[in-house]
Protein backbone atom coordinates (compact mmCIF):
# COMPACT_ATOMS: atom_id res chain seq x y z
CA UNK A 1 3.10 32.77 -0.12
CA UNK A 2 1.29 35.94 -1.99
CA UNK A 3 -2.73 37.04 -1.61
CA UNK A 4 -3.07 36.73 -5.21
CA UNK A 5 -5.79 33.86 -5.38
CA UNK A 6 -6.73 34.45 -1.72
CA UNK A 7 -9.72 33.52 -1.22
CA UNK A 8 -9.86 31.15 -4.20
CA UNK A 9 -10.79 27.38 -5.07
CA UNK A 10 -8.90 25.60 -7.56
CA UNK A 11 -9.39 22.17 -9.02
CA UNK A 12 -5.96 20.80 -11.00
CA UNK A 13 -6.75 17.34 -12.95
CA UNK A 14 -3.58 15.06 -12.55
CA UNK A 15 -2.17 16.84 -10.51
CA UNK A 16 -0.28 13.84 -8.50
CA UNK A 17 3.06 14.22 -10.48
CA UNK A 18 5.20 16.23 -12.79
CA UNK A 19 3.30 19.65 -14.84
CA UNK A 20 0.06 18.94 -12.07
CA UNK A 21 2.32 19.08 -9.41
CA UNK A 22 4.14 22.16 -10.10
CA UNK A 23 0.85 23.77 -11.47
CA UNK A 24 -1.02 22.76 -7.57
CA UNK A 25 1.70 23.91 -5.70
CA UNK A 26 2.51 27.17 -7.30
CA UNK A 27 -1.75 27.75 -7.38
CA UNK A 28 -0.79 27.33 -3.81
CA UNK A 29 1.79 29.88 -3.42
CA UNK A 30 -0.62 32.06 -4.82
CA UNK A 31 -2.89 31.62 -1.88
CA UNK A 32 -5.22 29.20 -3.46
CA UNK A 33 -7.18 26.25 -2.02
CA UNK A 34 -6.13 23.50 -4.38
CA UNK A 35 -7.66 20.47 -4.85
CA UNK A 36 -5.23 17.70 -6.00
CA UNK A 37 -6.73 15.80 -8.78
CA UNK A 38 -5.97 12.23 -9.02
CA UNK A 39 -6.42 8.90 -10.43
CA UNK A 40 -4.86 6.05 -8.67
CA UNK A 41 -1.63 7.57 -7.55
CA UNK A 42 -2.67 8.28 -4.05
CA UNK A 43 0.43 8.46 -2.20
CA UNK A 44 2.22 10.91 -4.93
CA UNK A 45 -0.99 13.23 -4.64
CA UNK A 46 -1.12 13.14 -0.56
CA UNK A 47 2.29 13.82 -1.11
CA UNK A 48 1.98 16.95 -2.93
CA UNK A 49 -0.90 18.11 -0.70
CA UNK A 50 1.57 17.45 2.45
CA UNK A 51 3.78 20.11 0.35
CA UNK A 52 1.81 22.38 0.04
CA UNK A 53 0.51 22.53 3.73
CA UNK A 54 4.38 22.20 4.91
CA UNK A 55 4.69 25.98 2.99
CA UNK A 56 1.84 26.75 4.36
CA UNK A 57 -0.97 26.32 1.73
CA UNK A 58 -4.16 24.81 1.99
CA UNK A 59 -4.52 21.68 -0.77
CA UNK A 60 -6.65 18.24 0.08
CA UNK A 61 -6.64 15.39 -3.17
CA UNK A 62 -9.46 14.35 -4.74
CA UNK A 63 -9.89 10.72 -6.36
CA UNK A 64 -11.74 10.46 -9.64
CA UNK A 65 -11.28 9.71 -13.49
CA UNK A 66 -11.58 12.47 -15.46
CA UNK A 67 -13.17 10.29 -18.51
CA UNK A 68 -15.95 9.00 -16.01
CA UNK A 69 -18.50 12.02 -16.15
CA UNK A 70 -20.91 10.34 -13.59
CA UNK A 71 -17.59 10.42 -11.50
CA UNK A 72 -16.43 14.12 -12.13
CA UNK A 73 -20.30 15.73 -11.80
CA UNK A 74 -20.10 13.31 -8.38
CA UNK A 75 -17.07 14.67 -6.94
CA UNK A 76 -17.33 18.46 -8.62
CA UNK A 77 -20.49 18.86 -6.34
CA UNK A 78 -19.16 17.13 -3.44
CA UNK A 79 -16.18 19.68 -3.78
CA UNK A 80 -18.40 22.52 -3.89
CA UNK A 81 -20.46 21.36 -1.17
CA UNK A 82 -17.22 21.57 1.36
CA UNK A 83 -15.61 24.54 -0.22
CA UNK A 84 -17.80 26.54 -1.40
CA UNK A 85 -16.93 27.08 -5.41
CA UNK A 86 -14.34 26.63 -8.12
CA UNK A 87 -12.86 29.50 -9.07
CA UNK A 88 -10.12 27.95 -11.27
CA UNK A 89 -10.46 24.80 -13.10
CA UNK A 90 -6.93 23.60 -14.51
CA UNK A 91 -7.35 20.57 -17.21
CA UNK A 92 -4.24 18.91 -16.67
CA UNK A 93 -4.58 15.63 -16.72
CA UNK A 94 -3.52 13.56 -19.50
CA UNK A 95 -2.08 9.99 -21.24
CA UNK A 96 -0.48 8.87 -24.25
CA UNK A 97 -0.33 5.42 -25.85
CA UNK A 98 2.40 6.70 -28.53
CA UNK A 99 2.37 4.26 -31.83
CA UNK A 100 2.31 4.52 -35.68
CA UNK A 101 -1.25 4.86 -37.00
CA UNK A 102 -1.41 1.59 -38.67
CA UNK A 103 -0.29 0.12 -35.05
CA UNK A 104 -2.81 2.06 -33.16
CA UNK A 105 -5.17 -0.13 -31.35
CA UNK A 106 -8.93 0.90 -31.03
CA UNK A 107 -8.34 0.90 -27.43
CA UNK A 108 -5.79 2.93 -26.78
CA UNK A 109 -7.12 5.70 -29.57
CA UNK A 110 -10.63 5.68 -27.51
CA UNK A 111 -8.77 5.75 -24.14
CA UNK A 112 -6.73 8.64 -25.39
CA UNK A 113 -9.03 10.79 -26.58
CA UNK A 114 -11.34 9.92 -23.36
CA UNK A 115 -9.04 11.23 -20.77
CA UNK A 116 -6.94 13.87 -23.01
CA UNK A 117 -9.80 15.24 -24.88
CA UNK A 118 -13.31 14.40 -23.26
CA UNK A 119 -11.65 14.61 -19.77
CA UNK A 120 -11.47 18.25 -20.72
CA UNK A 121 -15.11 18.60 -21.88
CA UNK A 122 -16.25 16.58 -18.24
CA UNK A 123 -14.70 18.55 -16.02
CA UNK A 124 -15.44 21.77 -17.98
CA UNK A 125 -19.46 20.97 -18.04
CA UNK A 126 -19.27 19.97 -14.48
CA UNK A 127 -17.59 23.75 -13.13
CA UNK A 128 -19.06 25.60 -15.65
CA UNK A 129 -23.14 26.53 -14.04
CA UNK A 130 -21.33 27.73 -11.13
CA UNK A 131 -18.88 29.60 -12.45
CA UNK A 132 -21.86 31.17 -14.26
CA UNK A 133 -23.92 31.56 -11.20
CA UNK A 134 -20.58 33.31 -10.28
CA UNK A 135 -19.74 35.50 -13.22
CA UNK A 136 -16.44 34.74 -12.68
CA UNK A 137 -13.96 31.83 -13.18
CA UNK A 138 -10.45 30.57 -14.85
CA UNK A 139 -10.48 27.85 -17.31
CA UNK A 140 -6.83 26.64 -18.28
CA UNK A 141 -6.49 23.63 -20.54
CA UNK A 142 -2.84 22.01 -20.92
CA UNK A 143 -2.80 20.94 -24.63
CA UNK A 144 0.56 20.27 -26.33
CA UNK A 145 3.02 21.39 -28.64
CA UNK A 146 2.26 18.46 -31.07
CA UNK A 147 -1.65 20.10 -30.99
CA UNK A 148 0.41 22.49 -33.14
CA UNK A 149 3.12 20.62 -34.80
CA UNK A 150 1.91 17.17 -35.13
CA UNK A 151 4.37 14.04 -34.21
CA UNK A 152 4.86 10.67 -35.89
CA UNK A 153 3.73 8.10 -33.22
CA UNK A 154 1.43 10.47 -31.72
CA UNK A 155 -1.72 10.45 -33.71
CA UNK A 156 -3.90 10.03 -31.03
CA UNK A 157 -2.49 12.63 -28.44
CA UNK A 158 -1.91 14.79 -31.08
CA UNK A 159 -5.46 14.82 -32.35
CA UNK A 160 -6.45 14.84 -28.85
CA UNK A 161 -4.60 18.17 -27.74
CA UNK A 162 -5.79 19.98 -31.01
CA UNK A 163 -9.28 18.94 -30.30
CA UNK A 164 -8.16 20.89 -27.08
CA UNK A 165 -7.60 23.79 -28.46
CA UNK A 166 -10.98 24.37 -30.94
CA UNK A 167 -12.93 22.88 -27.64
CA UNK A 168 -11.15 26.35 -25.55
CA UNK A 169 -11.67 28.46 -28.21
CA UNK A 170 -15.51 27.37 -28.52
CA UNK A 171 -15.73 27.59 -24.31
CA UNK A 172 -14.27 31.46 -24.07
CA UNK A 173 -16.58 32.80 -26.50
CA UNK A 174 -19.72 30.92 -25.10
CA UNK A 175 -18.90 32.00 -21.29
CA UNK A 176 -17.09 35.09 -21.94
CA UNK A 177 -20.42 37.25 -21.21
CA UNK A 178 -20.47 35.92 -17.64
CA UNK A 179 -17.09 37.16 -16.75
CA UNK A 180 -15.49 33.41 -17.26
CA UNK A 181 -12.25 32.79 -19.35
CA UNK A 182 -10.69 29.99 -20.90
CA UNK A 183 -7.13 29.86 -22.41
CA UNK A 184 -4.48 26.88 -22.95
CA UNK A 185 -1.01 26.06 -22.46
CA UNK A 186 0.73 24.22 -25.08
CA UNK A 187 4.25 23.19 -23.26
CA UNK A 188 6.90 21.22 -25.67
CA UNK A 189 9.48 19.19 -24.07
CA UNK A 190 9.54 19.22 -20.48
CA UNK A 191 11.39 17.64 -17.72
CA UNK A 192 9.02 15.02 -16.02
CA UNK A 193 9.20 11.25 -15.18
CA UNK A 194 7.68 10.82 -18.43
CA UNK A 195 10.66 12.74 -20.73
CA UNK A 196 12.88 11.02 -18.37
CA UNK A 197 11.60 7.60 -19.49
CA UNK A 198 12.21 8.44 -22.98
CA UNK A 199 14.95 6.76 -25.01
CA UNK A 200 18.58 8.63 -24.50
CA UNK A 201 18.70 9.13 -28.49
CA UNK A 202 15.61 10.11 -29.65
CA UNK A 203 15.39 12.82 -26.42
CA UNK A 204 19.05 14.09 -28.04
CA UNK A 205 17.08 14.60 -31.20
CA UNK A 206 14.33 16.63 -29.75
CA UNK A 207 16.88 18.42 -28.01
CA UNK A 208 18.87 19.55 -30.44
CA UNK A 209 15.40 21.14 -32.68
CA UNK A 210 14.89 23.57 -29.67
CA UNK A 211 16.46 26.72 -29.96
CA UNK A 212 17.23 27.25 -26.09
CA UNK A 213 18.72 24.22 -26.11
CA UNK A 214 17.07 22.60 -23.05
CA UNK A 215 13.90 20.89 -21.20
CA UNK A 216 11.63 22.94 -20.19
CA UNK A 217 11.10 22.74 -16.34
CA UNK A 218 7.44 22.11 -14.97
CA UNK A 219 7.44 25.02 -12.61
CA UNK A 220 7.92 26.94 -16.32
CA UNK A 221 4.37 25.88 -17.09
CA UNK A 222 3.41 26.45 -14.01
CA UNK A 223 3.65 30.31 -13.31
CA UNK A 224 2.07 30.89 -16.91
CA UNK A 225 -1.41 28.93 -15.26
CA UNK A 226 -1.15 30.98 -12.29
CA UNK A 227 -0.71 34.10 -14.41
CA UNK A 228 -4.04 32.60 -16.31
CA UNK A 229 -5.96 32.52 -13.52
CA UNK A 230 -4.89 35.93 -11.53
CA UNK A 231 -7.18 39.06 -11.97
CA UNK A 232 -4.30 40.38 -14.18
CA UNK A 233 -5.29 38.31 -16.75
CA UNK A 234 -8.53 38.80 -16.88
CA UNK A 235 -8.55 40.57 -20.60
CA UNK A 236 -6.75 37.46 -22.19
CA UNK A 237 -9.70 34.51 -23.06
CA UNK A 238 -9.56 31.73 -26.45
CA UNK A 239 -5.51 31.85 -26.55
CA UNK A 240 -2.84 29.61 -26.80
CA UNK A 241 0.38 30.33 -24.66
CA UNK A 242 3.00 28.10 -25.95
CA UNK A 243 6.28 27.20 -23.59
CA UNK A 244 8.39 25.29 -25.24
CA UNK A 245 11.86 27.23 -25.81
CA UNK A 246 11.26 27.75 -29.74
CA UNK A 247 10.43 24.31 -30.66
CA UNK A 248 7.34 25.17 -32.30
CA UNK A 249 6.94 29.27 -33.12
């Protein structure tokens, strides 16, 4: 454990598994307060939360969609009405319903873009007065290296994480004047459940177009947020910090 975010509230959007996960527990380490955003995976978030406390953090999860505004203002203020504040909001949370355009189903486009992209914009609305009130605050958005790149199969995540991006850049230079910045992370490959799930070949393929050759590991992503959010950083708003071993430079 360090003092670095002693003192400090942190709210981490899907954080129940893989990138979330690392990102809550080394907010943690930090000295943080972290709030363990998730979904419907209750057990894997209590699990991370029991984690955190066993290295002797402070963390508590937090049920809510991020695409549900009503939800996320509900919860935000119930949040800040036990702790306190947010100090750091971390936009993590994210899905994918990978096809070819022409395959793309209305549904999964809108549901895409709700969680990935308007998730984002929720969650950002709902910290941001207090953060003003504040004049301080950390706003880290996890976009994607495809934001960048772009991905056949991916239209809808990848227009989702780019619309990331210009949404970030738009957020540090409207709260900039009241001491509040907002960057992103856009990781490339990384090992999680999800890249484990992916077919053998076309992970070999993906593999061999990154220069380091290897996955990225969450915890990777994770000390560049907690970098983000430290005082250190406090000079460094509207960027993109992307981890992914040379895929995309």
């Amino acid at each position: 454990m360090t003092a670095a975010l002693a003192g400090q509230v942190a709210l981490v959007t899907g954080a129940s598994r893989g990138i979330g996960a690392a990102i809550a527990r080394d907010l943690a380490t930090a000295g943080a307060h972290v709030v363990v955003n998730y979904r419907s995976q209750a057990a894997a978030a209590e699990a991370v939360v029991a984690d955190i406390v066993a290295g002797g953090g402070a963390a508590e999860a937090v049920a809510f969609d991020v695409a549900d505004a009503d939800a996320v203002d509900r919860e935000v203020r119930a949040i800040v009405a036990r702790l306190g504040k947010i100090d750091v909001l971390v936009n993590n949370a994210g899905v994918s319903a990978d096809a070819l355009i022409l395959r793309t189903r209305d549904e999964d486009w809108n549901r895409v873009l709700d969680v990935n992209l308007k998730g984002v914009f929720n969650c950002t609305r709902a910290v941001a007065r207090g953060m003003m009130r504040a004049r301080w605050g950390r706003i880290i958005n996890i976009s994607s290296v495809v934001a960048a790149s772009g991905n056949a199969g991916q239209a809808s995540y990848a227009a989702a994480k780019a619309g990331v991006i210009g949404f970030t850049k738009a957020t540090a230079r409207e709260l900039a004047s009241r001491g509040i910045t907002a960057n992103v992370i856009a990781p490339g490959l990384i090992a999680t459940d999800m890249t484990d799930a992916m077919n053998a070949a076309a992970r070999d393929l993906v593999l061999a177009l990154i220069p380091l050759g290897r996955l990225g590991r969450p915890e990777e992503v994770a000390v560049a947020v907690t970098f983000l959010a430290g005082a250190g950083a406090g000079y460094i708003t509207g960027q993109v910090i992307h981890i992914n071993g040379g895929l995309y430079v």
